[in-house]
Protein backbone atom coordinates (compact mmCIF):
# COMPACT_ATOMS: atom_id res chain seq x y z
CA UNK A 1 -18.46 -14.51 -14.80
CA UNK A 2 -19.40 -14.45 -11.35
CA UNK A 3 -16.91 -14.24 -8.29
CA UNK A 4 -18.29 -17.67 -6.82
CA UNK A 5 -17.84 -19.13 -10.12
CA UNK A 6 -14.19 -17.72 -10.76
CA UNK A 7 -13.53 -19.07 -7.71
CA UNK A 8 -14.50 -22.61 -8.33
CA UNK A 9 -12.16 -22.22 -11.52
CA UNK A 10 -9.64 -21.27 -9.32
CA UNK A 11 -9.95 -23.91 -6.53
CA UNK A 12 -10.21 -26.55 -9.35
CA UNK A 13 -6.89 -25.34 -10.52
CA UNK A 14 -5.07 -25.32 -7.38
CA UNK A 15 -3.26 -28.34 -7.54
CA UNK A 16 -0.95 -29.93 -9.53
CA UNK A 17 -1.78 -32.87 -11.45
CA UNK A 18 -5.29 -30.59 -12.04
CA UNK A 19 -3.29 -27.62 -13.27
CA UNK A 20 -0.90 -29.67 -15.82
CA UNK A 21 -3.93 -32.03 -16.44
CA UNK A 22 -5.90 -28.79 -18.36
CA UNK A 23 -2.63 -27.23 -19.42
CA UNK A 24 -2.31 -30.49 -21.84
CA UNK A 25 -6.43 -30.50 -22.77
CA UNK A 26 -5.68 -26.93 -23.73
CA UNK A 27 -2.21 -27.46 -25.76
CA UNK A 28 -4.37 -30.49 -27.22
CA UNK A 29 -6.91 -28.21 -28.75
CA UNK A 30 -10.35 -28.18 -29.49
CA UNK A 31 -10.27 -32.45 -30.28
CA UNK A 32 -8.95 -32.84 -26.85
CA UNK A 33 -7.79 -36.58 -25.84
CA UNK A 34 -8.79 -39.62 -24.90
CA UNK A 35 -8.76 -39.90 -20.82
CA UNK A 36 -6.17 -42.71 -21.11
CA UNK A 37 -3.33 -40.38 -23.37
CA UNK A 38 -4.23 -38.30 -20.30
CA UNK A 39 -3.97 -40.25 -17.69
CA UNK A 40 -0.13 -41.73 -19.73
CA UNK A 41 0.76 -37.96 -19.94
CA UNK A 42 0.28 -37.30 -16.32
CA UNK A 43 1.55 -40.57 -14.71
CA UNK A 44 -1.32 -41.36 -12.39
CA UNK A 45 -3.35 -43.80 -10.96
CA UNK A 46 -7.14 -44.37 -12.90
CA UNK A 47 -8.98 -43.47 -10.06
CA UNK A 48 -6.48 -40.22 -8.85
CA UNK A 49 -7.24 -39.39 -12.82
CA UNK A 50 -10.92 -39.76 -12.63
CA UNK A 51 -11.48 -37.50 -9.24
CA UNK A 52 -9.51 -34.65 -10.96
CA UNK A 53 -10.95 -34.65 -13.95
CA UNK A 54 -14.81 -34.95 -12.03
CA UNK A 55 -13.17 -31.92 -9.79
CA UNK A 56 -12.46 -29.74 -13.22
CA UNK A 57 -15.59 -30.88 -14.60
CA UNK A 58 -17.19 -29.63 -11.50
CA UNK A 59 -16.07 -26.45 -12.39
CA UNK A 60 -17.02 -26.31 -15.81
CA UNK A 61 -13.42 -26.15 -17.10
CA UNK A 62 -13.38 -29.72 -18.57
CA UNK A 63 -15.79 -31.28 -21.07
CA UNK A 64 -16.09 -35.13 -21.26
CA UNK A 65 -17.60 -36.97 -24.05
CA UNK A 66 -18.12 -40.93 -24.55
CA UNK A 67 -16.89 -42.20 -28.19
CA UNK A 68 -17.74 -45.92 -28.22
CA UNK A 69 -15.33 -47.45 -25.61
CA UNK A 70 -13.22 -44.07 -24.96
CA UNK A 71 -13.97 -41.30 -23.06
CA UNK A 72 -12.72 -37.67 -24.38
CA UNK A 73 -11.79 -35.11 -22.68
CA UNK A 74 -11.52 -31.47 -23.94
CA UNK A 75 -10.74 -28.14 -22.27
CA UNK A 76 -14.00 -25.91 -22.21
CA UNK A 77 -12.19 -22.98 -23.78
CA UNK A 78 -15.61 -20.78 -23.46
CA UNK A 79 -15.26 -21.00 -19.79
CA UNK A 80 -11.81 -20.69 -19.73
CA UNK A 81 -11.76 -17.59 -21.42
CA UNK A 82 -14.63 -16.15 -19.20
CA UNK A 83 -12.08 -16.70 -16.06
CA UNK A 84 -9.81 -14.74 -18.13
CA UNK A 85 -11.61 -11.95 -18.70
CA UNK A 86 -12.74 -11.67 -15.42
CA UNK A 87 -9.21 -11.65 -13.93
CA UNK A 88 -7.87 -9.15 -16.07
CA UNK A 89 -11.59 -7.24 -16.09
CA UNK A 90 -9.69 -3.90 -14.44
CA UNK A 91 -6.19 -4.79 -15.69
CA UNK A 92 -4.01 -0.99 -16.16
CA UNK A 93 -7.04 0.19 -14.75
CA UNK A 94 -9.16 -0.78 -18.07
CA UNK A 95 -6.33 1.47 -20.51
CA UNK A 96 -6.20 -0.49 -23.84
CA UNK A 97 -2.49 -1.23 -23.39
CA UNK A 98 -1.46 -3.15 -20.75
CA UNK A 99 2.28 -3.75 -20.96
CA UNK A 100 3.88 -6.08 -18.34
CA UNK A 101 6.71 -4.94 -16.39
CA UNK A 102 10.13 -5.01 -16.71
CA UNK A 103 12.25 -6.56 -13.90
């Protein structure tokens, strides 16, 4: 992944309703939801729904997909993953076992 790109994931994620919004596509797995459970879950207007969802879409982190009448939404796990790995790219310095510290 590229830094512009992993930035973009980053920016999409930086605020709240966007953040719990994929949190929920993600615990929903790969059959995501339909944009209305979503939009119940999250307790927002249509339209507030529908510019963060076009926002994580933007950023490749959400995958829509019309089924008749419904619109469903699914975490792009691929991508998601990519982010990942490039955040934790040099984690420990690229040792094999990372263990978190203590406090």
């Amino acid at each position: 992944m590229e830094m512009t790109n992993a930035l973009a994931s980053l920016s999409a994620l930086g605020h709240e309703s966007r953040l719990r919004a994929f949190r929920r596509l993600v615990e929903a797995g790969p059959v995501g939801m339909p944009v209305g459970e979503l939009r119940d879950f999250l307790d927002v207007p249509p339209a507030t729904l529908t510019a963060h969802l076009n926002v994580l879409r933007s950023a490749g982190l959400v995958i829509g997909q019309r089924e008749g009448r419904v619109i469903r939404v699914r975490a792009n796990y691929e991508q998601m993953n990519q982010l990942l790995a490039f955040l934790t790219e040099n984690c420990c310095a690229g040792t094999a076992s990372c263990t978190p510290a203590v406090a």
